[in-house]
C-alpha atoms as a PDB file:
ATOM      1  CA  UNK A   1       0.000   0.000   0.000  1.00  0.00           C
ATOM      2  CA  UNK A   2       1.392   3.729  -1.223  1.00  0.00           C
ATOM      3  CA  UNK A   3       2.167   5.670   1.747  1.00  0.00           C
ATOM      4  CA  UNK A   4      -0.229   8.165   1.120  1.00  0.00           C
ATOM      5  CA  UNK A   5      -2.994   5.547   1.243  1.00  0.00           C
ATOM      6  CA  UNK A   6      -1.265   3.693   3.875  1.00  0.00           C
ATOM      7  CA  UNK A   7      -1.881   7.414   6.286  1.00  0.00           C
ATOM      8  CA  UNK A   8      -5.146   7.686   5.373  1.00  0.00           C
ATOM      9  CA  UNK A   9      -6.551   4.584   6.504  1.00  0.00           C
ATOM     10  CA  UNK A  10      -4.304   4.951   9.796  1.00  0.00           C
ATOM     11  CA  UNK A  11      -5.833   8.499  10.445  1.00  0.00           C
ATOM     12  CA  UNK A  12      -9.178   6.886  10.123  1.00  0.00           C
ATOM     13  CA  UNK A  13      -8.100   4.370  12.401  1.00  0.00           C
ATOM     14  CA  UNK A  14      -6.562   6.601  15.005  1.00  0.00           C
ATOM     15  CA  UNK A  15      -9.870   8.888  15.186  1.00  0.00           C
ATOM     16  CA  UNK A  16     -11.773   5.842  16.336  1.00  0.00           C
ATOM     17  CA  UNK A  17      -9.999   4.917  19.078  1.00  0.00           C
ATOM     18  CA  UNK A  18      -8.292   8.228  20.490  1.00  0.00           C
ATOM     19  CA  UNK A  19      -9.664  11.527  20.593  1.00  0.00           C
ATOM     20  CA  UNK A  20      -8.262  15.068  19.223  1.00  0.00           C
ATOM     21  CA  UNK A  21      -7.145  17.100  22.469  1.00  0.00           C
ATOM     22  CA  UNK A  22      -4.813  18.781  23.179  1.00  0.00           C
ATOM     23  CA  UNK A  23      -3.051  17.311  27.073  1.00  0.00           C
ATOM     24  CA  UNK A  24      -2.329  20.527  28.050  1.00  0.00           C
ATOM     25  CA  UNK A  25      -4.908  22.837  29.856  1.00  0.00           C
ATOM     26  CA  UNK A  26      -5.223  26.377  29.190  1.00  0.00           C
ATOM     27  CA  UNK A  27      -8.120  28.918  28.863  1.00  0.00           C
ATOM     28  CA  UNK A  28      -6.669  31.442  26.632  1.00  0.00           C
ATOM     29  CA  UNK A  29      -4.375  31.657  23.569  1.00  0.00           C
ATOM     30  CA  UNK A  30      -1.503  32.861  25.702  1.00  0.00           C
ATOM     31  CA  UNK A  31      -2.059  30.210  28.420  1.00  0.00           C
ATOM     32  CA  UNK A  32      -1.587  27.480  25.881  1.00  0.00           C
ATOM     33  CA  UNK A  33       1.402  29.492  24.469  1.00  0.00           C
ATOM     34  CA  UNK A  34       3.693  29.257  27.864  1.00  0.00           C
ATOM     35  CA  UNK A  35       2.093  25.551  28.593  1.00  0.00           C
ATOM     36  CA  UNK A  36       3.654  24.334  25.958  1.00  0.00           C
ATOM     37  CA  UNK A  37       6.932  26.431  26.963  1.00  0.00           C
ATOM     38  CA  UNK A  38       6.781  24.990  30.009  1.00  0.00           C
ATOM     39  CA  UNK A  39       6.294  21.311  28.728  1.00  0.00           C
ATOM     40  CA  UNK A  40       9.916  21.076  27.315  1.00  0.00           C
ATOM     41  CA  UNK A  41      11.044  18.216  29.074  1.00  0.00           C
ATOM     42  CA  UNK A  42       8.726  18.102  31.208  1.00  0.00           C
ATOM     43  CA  UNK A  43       5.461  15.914  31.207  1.00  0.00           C
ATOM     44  CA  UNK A  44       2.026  18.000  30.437  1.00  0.00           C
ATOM     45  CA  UNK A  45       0.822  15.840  33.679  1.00  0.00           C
ATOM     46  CA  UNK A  46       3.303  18.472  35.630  1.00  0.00           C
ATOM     47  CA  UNK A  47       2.859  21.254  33.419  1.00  0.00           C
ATOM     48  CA  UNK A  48      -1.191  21.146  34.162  1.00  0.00           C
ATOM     49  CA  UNK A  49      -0.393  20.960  38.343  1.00  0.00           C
ATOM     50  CA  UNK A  50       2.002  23.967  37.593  1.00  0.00           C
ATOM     51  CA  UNK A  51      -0.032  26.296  35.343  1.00  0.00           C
ATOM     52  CA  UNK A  52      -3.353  26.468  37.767  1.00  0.00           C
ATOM     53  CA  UNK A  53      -0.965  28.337  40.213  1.00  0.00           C
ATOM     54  CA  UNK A  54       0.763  30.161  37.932  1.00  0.00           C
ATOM     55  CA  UNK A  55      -2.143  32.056  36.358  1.00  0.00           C
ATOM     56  CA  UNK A  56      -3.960  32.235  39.660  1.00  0.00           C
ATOM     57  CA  UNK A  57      -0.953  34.525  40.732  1.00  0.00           C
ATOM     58  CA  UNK A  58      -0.257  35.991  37.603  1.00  0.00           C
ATOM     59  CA  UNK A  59      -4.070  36.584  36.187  1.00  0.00           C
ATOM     60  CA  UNK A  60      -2.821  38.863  33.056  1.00  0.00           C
ATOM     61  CA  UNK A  61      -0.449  39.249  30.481  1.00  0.00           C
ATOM     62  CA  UNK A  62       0.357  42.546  31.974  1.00  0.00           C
ATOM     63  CA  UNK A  63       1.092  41.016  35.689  1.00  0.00           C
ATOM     64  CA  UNK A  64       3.139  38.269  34.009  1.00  0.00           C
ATOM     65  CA  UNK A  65       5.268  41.347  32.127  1.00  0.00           C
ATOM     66  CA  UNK A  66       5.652  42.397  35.360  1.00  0.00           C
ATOM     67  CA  UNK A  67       6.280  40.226  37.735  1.00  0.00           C
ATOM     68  CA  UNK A  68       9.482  39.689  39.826  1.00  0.00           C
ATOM     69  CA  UNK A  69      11.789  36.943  37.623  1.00  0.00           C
ATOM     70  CA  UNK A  70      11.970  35.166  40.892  1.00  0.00           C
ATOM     71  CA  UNK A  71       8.314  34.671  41.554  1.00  0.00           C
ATOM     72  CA  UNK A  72       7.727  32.985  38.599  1.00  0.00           C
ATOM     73  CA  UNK A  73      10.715  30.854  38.531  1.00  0.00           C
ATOM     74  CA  UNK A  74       9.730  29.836  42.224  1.00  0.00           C
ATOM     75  CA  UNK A  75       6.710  28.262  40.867  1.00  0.00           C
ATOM     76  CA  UNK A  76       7.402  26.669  37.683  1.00  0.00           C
ATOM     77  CA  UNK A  77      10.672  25.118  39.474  1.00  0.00           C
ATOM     78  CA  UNK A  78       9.323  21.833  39.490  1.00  0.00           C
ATOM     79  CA  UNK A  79       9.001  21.763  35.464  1.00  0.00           C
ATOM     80  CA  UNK A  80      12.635  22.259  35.114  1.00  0.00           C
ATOM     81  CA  UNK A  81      15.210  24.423  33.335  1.00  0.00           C
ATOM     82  CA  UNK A  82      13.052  26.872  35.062  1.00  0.00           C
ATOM     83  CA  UNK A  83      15.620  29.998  34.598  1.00  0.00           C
ATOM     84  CA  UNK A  84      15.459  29.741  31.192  1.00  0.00           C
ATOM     85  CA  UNK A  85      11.765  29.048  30.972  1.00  0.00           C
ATOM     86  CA  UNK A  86      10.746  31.828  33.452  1.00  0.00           C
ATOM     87  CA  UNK A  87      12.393  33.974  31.642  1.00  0.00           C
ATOM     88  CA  UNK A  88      10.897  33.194  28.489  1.00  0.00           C
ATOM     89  CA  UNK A  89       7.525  33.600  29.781  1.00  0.00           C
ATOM     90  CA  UNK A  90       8.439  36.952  31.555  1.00  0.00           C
ATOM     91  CA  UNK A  91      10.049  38.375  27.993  1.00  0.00           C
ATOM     92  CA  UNK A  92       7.402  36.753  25.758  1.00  0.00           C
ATOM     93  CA  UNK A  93       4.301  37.988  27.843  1.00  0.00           C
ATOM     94  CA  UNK A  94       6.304  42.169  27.316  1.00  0.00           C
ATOM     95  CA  UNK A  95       6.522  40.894  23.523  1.00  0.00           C
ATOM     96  CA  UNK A  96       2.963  40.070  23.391  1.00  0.00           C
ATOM     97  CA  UNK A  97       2.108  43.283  24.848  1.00  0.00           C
ATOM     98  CA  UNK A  98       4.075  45.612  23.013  1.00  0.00           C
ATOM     99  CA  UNK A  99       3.822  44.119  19.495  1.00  0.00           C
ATOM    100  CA  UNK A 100       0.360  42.068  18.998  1.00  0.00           C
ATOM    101  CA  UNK A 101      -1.691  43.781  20.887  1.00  0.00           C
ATOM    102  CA  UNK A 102      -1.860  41.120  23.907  1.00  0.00           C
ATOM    103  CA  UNK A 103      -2.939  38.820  21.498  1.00  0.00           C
ATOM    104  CA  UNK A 104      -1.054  35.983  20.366  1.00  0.00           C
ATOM    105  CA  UNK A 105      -0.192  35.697  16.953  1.00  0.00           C
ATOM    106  CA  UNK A 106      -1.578  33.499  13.994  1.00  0.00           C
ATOM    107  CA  UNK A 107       1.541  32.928  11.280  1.00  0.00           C
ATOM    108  CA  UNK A 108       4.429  30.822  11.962  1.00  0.00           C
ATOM    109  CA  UNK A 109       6.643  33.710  10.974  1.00  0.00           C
ATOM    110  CA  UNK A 110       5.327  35.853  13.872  1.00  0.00           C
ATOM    111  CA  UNK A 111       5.129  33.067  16.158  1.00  0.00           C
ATOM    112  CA  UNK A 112       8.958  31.914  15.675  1.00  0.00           C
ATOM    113  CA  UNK A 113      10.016  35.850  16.575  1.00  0.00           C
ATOM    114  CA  UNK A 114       8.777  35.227  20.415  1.00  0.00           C
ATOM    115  CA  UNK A 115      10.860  34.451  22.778  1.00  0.00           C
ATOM    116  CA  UNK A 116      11.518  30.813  23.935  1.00  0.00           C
ATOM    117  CA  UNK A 117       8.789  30.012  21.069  1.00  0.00           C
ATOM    118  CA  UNK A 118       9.925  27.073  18.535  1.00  0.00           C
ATOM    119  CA  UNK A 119       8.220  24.880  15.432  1.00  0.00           C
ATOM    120  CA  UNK A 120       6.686  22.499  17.904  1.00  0.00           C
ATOM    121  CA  UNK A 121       5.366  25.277  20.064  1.00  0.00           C
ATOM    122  CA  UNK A 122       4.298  27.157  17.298  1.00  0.00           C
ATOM    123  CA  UNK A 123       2.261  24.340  15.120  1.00  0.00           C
ATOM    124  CA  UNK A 124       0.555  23.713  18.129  1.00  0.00           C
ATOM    125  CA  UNK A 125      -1.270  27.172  18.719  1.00  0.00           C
ATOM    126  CA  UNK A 126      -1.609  27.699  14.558  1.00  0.00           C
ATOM    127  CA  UNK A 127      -3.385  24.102  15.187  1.00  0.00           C
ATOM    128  CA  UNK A 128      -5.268  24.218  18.378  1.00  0.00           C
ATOM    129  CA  UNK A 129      -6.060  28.229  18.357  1.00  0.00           C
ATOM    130  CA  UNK A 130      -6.480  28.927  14.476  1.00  0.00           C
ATOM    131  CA  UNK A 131      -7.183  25.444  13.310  1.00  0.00           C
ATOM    132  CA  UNK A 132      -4.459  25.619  10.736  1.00  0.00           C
ATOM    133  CA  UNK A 133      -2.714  22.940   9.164  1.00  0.00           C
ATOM    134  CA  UNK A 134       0.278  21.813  11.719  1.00  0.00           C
ATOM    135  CA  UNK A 135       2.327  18.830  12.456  1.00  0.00           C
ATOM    136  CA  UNK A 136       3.393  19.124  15.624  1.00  0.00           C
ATOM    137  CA  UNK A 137       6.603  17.198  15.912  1.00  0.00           C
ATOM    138  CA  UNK A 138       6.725  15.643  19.159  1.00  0.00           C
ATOM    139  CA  UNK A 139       8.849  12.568  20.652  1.00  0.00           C
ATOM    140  CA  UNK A 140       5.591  11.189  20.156  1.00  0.00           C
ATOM    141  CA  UNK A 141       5.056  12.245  16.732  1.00  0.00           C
ATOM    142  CA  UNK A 142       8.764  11.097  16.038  1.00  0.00           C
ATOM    143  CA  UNK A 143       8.808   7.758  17.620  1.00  0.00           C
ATOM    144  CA  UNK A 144       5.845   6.731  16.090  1.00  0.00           C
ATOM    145  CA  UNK A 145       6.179   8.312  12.035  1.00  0.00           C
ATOM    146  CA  UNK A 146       9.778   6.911  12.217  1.00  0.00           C
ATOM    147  CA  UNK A 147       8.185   2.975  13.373  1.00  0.00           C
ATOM    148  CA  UNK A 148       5.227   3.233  10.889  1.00  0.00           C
ATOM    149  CA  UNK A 149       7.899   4.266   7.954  1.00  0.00           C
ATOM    150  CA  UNK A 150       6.259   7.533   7.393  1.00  0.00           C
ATOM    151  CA  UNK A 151       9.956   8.853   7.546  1.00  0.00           C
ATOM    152  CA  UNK A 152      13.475   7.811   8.706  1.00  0.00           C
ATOM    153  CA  UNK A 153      14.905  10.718  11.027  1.00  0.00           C
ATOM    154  CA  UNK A 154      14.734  12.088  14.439  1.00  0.00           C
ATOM    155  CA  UNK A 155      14.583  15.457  12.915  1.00  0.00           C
ATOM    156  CA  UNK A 156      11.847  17.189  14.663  1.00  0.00           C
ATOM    157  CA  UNK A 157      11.319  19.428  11.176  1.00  0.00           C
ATOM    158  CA  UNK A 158      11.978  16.845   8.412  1.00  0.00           C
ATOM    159  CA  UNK A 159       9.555  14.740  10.394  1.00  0.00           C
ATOM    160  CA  UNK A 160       7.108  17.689   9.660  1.00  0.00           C
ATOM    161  CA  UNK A 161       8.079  17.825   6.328  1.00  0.00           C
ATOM    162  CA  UNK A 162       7.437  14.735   5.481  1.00  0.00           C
ATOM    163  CA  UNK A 163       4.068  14.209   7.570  1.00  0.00           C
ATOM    164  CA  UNK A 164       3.071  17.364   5.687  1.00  0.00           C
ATOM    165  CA  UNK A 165       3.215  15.732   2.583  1.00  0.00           C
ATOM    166  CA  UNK A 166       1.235  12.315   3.312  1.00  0.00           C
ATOM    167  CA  UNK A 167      -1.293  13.597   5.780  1.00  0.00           C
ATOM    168  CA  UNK A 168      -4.381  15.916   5.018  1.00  0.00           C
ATOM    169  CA  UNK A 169      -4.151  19.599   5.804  1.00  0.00           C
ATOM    170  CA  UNK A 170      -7.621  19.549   7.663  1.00  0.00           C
ATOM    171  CA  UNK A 171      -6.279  16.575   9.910  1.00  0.00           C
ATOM    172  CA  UNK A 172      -2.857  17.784  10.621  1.00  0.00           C
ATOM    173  CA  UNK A 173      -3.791  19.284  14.319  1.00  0.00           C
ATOM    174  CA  UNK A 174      -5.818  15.807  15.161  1.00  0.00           C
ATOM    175  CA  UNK A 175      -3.948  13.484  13.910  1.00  0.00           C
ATOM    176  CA  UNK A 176      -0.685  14.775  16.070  1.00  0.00           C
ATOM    177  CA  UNK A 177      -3.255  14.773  19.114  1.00  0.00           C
ATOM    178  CA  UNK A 178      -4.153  11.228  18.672  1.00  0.00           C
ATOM    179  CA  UNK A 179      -0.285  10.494  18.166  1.00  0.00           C
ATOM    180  CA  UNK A 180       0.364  11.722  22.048  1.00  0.00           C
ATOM    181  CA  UNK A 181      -2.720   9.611  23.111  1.00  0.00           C
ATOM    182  CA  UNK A 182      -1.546   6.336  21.091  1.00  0.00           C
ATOM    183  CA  UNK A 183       1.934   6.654  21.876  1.00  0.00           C
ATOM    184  CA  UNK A 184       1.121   6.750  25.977  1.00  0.00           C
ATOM    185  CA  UNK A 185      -1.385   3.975  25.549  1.00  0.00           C
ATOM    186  CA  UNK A 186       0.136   1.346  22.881  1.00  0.00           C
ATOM    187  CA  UNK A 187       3.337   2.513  21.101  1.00  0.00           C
ATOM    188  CA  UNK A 188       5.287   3.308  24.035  1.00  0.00           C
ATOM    189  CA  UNK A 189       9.125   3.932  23.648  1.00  0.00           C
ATOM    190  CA  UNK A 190       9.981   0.989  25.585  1.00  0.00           C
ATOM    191  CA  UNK A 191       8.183  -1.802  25.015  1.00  0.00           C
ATOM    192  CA  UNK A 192       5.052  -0.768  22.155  1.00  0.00           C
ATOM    193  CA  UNK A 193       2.544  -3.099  22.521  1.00  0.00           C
ATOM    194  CA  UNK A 194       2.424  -4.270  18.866  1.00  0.00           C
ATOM    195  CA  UNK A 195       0.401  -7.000  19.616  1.00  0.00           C
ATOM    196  CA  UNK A 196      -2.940  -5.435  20.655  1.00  0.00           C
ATOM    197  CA  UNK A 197      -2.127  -2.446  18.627  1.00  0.00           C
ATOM    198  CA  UNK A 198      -5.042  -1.357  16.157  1.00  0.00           C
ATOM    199  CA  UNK A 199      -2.423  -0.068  13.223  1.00  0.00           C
ATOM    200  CA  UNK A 200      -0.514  -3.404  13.851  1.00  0.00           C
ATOM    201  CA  UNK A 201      -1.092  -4.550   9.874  1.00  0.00           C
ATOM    202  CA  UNK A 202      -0.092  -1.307   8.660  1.00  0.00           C
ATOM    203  CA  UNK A 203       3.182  -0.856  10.695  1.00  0.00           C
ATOM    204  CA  UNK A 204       6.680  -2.145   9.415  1.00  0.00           C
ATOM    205  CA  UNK A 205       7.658  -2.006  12.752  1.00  0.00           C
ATOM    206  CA  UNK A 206       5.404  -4.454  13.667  1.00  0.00           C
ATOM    207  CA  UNK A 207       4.932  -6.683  10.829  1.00  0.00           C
ATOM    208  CA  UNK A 208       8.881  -6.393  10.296  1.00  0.00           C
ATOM    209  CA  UNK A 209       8.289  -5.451   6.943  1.00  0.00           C
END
């Protein structure tokens, strides 16, 4: 089966067994914007017991501008590389401000100028807060295109190239979503559990084809 073919019929098999959300919780665009900051080696488990406290303290863009470096740091701590991250947030909630309005931006171009903001990052709100086309190139999303032969790197951006090519625009967002879900569930990085696996016949890692 043509790889093209061979996506489609996985897609259609991934929508009926996993569902197309996002594991990170946030109420607003920018919320979902330092999440995912945050969420850098990190689990999203972690990130969502760290967020809740952070945005309780830190209710605006404007009070996250403005608060003390320390203060934040002191509470994402527990996500680690927490300098680097709290400092992110701190700069990227005064670039927010200052340059979009307090809104966060909708083009990859604008998105990549923010501090601390990469690809990944960046699919992920042109996916989950525009509902643009986006592969969002996780470890999932690599582990997981790299065993069902959609591509043969760890490169987190020629993994998005090539996904890009062989999976619909409108189910870009989704189908990375369900990735996350199946890759926690069944295709785990140690261990996958080909055997009850639902893509099993479609998956050279499996069939050892």
């Amino acid at each position: 089966m043509e790889k093209i073919k061979r996506a489609k019929e996985i897609t259609k098999r991934l929508k009926t067994y996993y569902p197309a959300a996002c594991s990170l919780d946030a109420a607003k665009d920018y919320e979902l914007l330092f999440a995912a900051r945050l969420s850098a080696q990190c689990t999203d488990a972690r990130v969502n017991k760290v967020t809740p406290v952070l945005f309780s303290r830190f209710p605006t863009l404007k009070d996250i501008a403005e608060a003390e470096l320390s203060d934040i740091e002191d509470i994402i701590r527990t996500c680690g590389l927490f300098h680097t991250k709290a400092r992110d947030i701190k700069l990227c909630a005064a670039a927010l401000i200052e340059r979009f309005g307090g809104r966060v931006p909708g083009t990859l171009s604008e998105l990549l100028m923010l501090p601390g903001v990469g690809r990944k990052t960046a699919n992920l709100i042109l996916g989950d807060i525009y509902k643009k086309p986006a592969i969002v190139a996780d470890t999932h999303c690599i582990r997981i295109s790299n065993r069902l032969g959609f591509c043969r790197t760890d490169d987190p951006y020629k993994v998005e190239l090539e996904l890009k090519k062989i999976i619909e625009p409108s189910e870009q967002s989704d189908f990375c979503h369900r990735l996350v879900a199946f890759g926690r569930d069944i295709c785990k990085a140690r261990n996958p559990e080909c055997a009850r696996c639902p893509l099993n016949d479609l998956c050279p890692y499996a069939t050892g084809k």
